[in-house]
N, C-alpha and C. Protein backbone atom coordinates (compact mmCIF):
# COMPACT_ATOMS: atom_id res chain seq x y z
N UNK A 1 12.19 20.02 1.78
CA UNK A 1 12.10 18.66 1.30
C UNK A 1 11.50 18.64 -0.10
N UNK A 2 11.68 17.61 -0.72
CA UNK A 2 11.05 17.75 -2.51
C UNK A 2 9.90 16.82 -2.19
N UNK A 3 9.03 16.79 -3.41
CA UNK A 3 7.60 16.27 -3.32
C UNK A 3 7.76 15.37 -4.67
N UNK A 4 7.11 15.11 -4.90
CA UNK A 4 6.78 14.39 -6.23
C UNK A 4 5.25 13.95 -6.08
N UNK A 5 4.73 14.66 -7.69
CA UNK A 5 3.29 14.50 -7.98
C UNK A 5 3.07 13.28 -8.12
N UNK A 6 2.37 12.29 -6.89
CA UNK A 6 2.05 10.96 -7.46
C UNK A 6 0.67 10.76 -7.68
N UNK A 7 0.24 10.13 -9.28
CA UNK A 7 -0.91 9.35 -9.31
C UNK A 7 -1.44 8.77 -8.25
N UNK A 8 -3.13 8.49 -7.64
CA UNK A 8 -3.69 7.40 -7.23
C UNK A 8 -4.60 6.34 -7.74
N UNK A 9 -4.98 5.39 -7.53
CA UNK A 9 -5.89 4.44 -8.37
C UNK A 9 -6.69 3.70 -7.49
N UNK A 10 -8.05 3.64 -7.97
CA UNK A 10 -9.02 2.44 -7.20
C UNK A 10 -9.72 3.46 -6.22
N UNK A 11 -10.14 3.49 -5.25
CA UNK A 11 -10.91 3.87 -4.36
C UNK A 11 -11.52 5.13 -4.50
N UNK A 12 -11.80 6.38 -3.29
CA UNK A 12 -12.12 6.86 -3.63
C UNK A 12 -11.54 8.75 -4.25
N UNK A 13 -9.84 8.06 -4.06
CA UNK A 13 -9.15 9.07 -4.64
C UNK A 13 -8.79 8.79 -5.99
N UNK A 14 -9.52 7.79 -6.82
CA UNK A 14 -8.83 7.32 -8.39
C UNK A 14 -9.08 8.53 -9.28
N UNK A 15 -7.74 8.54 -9.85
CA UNK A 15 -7.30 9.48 -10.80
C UNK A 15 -6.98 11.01 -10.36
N UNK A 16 -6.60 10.69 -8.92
CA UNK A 16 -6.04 12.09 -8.58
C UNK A 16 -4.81 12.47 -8.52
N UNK A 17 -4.02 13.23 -8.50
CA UNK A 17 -2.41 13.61 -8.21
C UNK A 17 -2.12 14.26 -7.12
N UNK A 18 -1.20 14.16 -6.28
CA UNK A 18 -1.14 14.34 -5.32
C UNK A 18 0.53 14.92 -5.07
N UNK A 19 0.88 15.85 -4.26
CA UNK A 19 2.32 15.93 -4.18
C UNK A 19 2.57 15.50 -2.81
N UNK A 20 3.63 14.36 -3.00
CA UNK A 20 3.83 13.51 -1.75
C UNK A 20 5.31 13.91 -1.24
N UNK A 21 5.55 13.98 -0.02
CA UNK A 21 7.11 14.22 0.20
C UNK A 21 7.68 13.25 -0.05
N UNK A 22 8.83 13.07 -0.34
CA UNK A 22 9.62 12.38 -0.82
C UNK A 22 10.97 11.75 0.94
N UNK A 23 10.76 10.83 1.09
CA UNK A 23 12.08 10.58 2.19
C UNK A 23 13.15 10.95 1.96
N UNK A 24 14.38 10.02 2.22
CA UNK A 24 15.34 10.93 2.55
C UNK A 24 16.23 9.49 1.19
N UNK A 25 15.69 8.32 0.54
CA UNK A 25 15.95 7.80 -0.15
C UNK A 25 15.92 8.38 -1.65
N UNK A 26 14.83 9.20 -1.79
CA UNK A 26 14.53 9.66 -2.78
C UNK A 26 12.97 9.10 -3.27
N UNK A 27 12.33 8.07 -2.18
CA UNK A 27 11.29 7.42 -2.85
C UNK A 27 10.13 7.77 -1.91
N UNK A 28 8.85 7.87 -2.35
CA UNK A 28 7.66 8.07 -1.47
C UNK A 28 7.79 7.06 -0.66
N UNK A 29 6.68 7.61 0.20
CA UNK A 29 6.67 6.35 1.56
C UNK A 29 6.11 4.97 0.99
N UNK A 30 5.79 3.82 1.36
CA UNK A 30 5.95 2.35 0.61
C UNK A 30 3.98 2.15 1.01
N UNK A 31 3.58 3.07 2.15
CA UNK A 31 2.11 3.48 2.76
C UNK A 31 1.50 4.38 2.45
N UNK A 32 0.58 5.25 2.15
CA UNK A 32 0.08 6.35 2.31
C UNK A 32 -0.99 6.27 2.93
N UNK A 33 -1.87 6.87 4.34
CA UNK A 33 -2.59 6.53 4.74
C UNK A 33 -3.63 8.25 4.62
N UNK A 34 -5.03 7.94 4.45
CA UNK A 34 -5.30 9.27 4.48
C UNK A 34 -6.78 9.17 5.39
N UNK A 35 -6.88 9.64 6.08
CA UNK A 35 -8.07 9.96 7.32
C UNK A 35 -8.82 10.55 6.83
N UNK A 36 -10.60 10.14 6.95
CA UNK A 36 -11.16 10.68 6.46
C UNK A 36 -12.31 11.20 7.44
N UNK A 37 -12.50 12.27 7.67
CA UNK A 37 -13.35 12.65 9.02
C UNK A 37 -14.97 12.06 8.79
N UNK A 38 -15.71 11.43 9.76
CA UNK A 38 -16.83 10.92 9.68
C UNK A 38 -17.84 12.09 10.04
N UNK A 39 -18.91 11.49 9.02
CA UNK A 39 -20.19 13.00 9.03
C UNK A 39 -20.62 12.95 10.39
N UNK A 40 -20.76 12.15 10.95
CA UNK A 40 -21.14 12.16 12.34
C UNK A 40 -20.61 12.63 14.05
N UNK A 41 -19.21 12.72 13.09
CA UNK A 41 -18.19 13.26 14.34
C UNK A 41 -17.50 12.33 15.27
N UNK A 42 -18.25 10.93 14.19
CA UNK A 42 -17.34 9.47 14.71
C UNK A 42 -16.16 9.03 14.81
N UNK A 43 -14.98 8.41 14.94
CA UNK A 43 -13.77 8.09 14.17
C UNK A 43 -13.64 7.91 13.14
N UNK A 44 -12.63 9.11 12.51
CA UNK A 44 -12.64 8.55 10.86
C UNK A 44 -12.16 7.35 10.02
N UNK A 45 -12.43 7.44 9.26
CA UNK A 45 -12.00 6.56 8.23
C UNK A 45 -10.82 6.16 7.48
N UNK A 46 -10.13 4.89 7.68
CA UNK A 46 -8.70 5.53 6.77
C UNK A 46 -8.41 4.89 5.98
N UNK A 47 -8.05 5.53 4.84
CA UNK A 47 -8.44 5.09 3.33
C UNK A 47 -6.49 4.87 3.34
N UNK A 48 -6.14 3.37 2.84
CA UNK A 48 -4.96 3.13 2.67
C UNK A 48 -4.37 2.78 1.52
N UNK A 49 -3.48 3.30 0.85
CA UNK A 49 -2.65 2.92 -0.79
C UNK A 49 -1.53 2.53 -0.50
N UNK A 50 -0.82 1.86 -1.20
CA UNK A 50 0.18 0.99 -1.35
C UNK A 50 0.73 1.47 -2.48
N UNK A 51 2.61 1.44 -2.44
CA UNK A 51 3.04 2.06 -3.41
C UNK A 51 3.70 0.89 -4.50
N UNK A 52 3.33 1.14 -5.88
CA UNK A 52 3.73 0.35 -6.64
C UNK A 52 4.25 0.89 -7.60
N UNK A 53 5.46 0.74 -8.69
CA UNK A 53 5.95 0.87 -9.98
C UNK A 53 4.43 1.34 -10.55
N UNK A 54 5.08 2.71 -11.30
CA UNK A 54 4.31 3.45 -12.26
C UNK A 54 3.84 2.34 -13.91
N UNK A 55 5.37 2.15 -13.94
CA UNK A 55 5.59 1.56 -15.49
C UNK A 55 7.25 1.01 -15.48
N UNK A 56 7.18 0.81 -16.85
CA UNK A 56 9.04 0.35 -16.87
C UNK A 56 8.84 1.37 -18.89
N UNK A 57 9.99 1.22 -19.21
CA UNK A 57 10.14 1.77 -20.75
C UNK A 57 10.33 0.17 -21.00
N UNK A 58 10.30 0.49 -22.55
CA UNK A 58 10.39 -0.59 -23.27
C UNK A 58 11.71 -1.36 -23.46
N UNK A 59 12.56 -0.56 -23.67
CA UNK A 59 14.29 -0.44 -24.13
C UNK A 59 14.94 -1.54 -22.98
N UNK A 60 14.84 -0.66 -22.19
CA UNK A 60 15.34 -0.90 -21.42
C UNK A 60 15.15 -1.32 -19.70
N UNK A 61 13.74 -1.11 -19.68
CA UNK A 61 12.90 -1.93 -18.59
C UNK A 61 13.33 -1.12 -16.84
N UNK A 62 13.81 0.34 -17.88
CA UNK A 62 14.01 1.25 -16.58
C UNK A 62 12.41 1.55 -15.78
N UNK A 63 12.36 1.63 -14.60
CA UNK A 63 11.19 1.91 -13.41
C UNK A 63 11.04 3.60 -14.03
N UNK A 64 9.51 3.72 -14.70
CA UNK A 64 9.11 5.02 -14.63
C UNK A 64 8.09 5.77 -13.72
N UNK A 65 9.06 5.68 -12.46
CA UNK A 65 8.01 6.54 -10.77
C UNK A 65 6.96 5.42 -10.40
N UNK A 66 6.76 6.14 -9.43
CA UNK A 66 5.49 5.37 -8.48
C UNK A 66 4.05 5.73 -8.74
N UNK A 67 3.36 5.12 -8.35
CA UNK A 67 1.94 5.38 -8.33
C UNK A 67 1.46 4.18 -7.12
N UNK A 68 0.64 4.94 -6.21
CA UNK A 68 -0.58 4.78 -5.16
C UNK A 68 -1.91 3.77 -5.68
N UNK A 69 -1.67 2.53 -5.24
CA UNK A 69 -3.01 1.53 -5.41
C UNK A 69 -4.17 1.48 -4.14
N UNK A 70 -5.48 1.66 -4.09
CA UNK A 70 -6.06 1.18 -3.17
C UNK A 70 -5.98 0.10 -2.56
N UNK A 71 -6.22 -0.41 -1.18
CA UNK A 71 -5.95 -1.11 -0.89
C UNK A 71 -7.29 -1.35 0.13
N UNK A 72 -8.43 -1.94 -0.49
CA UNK A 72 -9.58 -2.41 0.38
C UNK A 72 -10.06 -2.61 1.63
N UNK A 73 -8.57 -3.40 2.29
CA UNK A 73 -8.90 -3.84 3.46
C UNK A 73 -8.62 -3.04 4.53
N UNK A 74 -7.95 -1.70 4.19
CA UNK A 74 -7.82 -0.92 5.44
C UNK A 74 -6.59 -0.78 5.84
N UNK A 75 -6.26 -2.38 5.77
CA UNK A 75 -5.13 -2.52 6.71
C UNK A 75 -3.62 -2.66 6.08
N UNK A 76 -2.53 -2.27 6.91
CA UNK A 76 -1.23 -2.37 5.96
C UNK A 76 -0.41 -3.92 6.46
N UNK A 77 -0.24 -4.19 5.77
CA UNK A 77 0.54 -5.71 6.48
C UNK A 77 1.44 -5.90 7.85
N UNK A 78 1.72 -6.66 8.43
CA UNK A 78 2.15 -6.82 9.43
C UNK A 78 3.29 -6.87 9.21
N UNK A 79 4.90 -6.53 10.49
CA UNK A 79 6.25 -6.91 10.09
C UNK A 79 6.20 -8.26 9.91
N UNK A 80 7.18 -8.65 8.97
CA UNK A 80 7.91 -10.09 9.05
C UNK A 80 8.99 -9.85 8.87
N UNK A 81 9.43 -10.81 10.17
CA UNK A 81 11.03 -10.57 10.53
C UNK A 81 11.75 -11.83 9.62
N UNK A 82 12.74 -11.55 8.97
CA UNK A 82 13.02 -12.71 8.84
C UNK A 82 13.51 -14.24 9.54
N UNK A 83 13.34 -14.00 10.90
CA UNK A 83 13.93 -15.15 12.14
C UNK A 83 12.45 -15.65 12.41
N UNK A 84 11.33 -15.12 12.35
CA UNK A 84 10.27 -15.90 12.53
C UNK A 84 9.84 -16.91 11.41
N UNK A 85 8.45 -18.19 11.70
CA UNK A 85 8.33 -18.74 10.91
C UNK A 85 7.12 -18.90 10.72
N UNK A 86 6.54 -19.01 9.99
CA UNK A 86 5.07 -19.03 9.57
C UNK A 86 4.32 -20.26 9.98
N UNK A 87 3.03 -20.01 10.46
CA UNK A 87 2.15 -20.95 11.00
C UNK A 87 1.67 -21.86 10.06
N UNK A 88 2.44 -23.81 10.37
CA UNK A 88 1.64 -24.53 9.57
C UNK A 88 0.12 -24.28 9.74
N UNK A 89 0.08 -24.57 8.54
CA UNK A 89 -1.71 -24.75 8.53
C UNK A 89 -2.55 -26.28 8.53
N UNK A 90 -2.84 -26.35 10.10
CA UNK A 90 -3.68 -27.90 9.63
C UNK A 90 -4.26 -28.58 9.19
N UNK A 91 -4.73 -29.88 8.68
CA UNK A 91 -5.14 -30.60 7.60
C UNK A 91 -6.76 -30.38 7.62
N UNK A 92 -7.16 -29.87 6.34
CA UNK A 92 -8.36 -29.39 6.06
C UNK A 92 -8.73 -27.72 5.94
N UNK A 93 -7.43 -27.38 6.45
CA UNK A 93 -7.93 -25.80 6.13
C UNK A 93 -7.47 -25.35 4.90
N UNK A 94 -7.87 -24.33 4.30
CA UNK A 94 -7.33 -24.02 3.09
C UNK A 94 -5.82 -23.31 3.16
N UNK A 95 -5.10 -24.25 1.94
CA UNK A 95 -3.53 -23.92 1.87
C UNK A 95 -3.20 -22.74 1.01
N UNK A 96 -3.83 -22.14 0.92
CA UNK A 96 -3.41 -21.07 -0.58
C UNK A 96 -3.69 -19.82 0.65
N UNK A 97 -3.86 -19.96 1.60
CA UNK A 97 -3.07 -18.09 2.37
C UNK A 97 -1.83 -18.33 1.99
N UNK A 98 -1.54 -16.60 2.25
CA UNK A 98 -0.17 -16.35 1.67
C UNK A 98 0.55 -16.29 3.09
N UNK A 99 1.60 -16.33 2.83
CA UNK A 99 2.71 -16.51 4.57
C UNK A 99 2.24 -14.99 5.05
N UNK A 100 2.14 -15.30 6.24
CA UNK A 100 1.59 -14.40 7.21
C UNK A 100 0.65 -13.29 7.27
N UNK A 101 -0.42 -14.16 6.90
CA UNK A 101 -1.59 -13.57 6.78
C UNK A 101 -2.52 -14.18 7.67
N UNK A 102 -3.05 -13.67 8.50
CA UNK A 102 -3.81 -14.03 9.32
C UNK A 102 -4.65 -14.43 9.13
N UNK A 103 -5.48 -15.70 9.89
CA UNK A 103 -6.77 -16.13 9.52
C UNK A 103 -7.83 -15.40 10.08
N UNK A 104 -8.08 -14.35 11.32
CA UNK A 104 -9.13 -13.28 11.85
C UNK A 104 -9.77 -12.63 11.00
């Protein structure tokens, strides 16, 4: 399988390179999740990046590769199917969540 050296950013892998396998599209996975063993022998930790556009060129606004963002909360988003529908939100709660994002 081929790899490709991807950048990471933010947490506590920023500014490292990494060789990631590559799928069967040609593109890293859209997740990267990486486990981090606890000093205590607790459940580890899992440090999650999200894959985003490296850059574009100028010319021509071609995509130059991916690069790995931290992603704080741990967690990777939930499916959304497109046949489901998102939960009104009732009067007084705040309207600016984004569709399907949980209030927990």
């Amino acid at each position: 399988m081929r790899s490709e050296r991807t950048p990471f950013e933010g947490g506590p892998m920023d500014g490292r390179v990494l060789p990631i396998l590559l799928g069967p599209t040609g593109h890293p996975p859209k997740w990267y999740e990486i486990p981090v063993p606890a000093a205590d022998g607790g459940p580890p930790t899992v440090l999650v990046y999200e894959r985003v556009p490296a850059g574009h060129s100028k010319r021509l606004h071609l995509q130059k590769g991916w690069k790995y963002t931290y992603t704080p909360s741990g967690r990777k988003p939930g499916l959304r199917w497109p046949w489901t529908k998102t939960k009104p939100t009732p009067p007084g709660e705040d309207s600016a969540r984004k569709p399907g994002e949980d209030s927990a």
